[in-house]
C-alpha atoms as a PDB file:
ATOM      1  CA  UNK A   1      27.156 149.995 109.406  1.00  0.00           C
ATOM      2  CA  UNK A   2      26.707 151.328 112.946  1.00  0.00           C
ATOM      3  CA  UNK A   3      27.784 155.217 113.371  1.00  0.00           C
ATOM      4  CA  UNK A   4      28.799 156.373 116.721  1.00  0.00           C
ATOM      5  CA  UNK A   5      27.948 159.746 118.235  1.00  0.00           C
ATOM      6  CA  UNK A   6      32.259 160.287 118.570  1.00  0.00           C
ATOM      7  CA  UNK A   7      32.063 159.941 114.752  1.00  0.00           C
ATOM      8  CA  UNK A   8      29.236 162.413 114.031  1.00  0.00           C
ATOM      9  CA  UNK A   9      30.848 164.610 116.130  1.00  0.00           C
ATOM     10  CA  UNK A  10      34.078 164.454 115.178  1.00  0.00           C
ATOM     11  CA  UNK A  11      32.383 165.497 111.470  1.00  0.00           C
ATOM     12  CA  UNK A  12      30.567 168.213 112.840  1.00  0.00           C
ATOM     13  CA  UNK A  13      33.896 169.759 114.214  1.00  0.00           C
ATOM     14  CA  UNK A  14      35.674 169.098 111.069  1.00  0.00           C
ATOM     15  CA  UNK A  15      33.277 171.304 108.921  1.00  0.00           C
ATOM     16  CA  UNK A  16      33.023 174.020 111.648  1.00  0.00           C
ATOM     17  CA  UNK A  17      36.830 173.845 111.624  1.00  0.00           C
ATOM     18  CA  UNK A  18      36.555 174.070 107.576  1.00  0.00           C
ATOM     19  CA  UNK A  19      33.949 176.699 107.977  1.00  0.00           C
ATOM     20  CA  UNK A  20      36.032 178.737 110.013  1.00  0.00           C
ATOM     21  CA  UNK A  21      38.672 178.896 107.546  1.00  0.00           C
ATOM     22  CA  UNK A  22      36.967 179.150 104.441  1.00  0.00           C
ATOM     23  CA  UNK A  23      37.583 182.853 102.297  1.00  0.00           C
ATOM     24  CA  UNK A  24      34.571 182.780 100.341  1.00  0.00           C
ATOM     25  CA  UNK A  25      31.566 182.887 101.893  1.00  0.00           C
ATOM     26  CA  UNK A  26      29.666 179.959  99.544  1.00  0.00           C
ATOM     27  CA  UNK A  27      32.349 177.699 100.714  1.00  0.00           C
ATOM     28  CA  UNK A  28      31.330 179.136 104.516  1.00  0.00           C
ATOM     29  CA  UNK A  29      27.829 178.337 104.037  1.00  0.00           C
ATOM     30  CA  UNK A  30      28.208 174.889 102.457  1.00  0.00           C
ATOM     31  CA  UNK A  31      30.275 173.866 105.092  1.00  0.00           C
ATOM     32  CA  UNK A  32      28.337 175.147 107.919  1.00  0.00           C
ATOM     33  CA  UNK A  33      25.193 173.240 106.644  1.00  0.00           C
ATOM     34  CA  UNK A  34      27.113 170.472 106.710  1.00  0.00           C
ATOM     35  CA  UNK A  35      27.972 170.833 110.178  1.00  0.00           C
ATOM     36  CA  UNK A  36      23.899 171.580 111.151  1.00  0.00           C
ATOM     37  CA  UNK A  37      23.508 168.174 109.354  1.00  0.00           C
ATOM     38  CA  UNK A  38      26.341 166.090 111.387  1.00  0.00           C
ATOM     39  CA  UNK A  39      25.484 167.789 114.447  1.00  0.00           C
ATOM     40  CA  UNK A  40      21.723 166.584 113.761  1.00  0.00           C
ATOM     41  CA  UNK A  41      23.079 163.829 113.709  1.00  0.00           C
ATOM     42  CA  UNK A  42      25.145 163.190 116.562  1.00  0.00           C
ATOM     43  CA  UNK A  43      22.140 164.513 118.513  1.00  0.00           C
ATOM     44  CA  UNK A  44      20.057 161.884 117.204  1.00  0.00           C
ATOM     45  CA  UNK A  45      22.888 159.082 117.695  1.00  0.00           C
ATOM     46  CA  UNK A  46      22.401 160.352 121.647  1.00  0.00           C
ATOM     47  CA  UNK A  47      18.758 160.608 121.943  1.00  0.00           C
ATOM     48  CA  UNK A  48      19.025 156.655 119.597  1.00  0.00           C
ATOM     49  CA  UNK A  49      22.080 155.259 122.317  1.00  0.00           C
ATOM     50  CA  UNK A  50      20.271 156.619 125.741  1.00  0.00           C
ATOM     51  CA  UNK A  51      16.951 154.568 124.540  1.00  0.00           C
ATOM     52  CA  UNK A  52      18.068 151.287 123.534  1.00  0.00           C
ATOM     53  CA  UNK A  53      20.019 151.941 127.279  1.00  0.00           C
ATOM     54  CA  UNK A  54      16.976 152.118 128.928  1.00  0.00           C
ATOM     55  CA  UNK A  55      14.980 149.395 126.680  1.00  0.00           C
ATOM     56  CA  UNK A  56      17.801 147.286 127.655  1.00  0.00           C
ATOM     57  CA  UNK A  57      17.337 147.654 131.761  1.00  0.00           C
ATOM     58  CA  UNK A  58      13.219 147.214 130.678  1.00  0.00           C
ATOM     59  CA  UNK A  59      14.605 143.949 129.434  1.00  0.00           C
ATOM     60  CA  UNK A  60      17.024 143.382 132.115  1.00  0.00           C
ATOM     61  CA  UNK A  61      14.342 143.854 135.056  1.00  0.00           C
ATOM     62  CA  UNK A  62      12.056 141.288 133.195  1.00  0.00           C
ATOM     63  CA  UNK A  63      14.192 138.717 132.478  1.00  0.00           C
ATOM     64  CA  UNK A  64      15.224 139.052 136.378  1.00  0.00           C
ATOM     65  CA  UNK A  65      11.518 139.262 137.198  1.00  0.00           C
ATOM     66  CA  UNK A  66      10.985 136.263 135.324  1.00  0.00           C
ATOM     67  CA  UNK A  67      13.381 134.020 136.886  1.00  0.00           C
ATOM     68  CA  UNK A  68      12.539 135.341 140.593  1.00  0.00           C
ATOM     69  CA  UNK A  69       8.938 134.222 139.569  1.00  0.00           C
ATOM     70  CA  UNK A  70      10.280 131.009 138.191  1.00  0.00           C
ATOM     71  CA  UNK A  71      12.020 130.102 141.400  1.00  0.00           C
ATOM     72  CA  UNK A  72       9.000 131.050 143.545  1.00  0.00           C
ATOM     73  CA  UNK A  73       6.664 128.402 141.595  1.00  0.00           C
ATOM     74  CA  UNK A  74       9.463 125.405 141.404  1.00  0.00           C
ATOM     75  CA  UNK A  75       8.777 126.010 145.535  1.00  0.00           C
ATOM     76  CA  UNK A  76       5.318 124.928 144.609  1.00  0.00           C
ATOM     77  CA  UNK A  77       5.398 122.182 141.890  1.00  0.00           C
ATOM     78  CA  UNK A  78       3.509 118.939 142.874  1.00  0.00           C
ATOM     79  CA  UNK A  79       6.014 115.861 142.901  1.00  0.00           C
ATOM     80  CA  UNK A  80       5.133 112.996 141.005  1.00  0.00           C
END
């Protein structure tokens, strides 16, 4: 299953919101790692969604490449 940066995010908020309100301080801590770890996360999910963006455009430009090259050589084929 396929997270989305809105979801690690919206974790990360949730145990900074927790954080906030916790009384004892273990409860503070836990909650506050937790948030490092989603926020890791999210930042990852960004770094992972802006390069399959640009792998897809790579793609894109080739596949137009492609066909602009294909349509210069039918110009050229020999007719039986």
């Amino acid at each position: 299953m396929s997270q989305t940066f809105e979801f690690y995010d919206r974790q990360a908020k949730s145990a900074e919101a927790e954080a906030a309100k916790a009384q004892l301080e273990n409860v503070r801590d836990r909650e506050l790692r937790s948030a490092a770890a989603w926020r890791s996360m999210a930042d990852r999910q960004l770094l992972i969604d802006s390069e399959r963006a640009k792998s897809e455009e790579v793609r894109a430009a080739r596949r137009a490449a492609e066909l602009e090259a294909a349509a210069d050589n039918a110009h050229y084929a020999v007719k039986d």
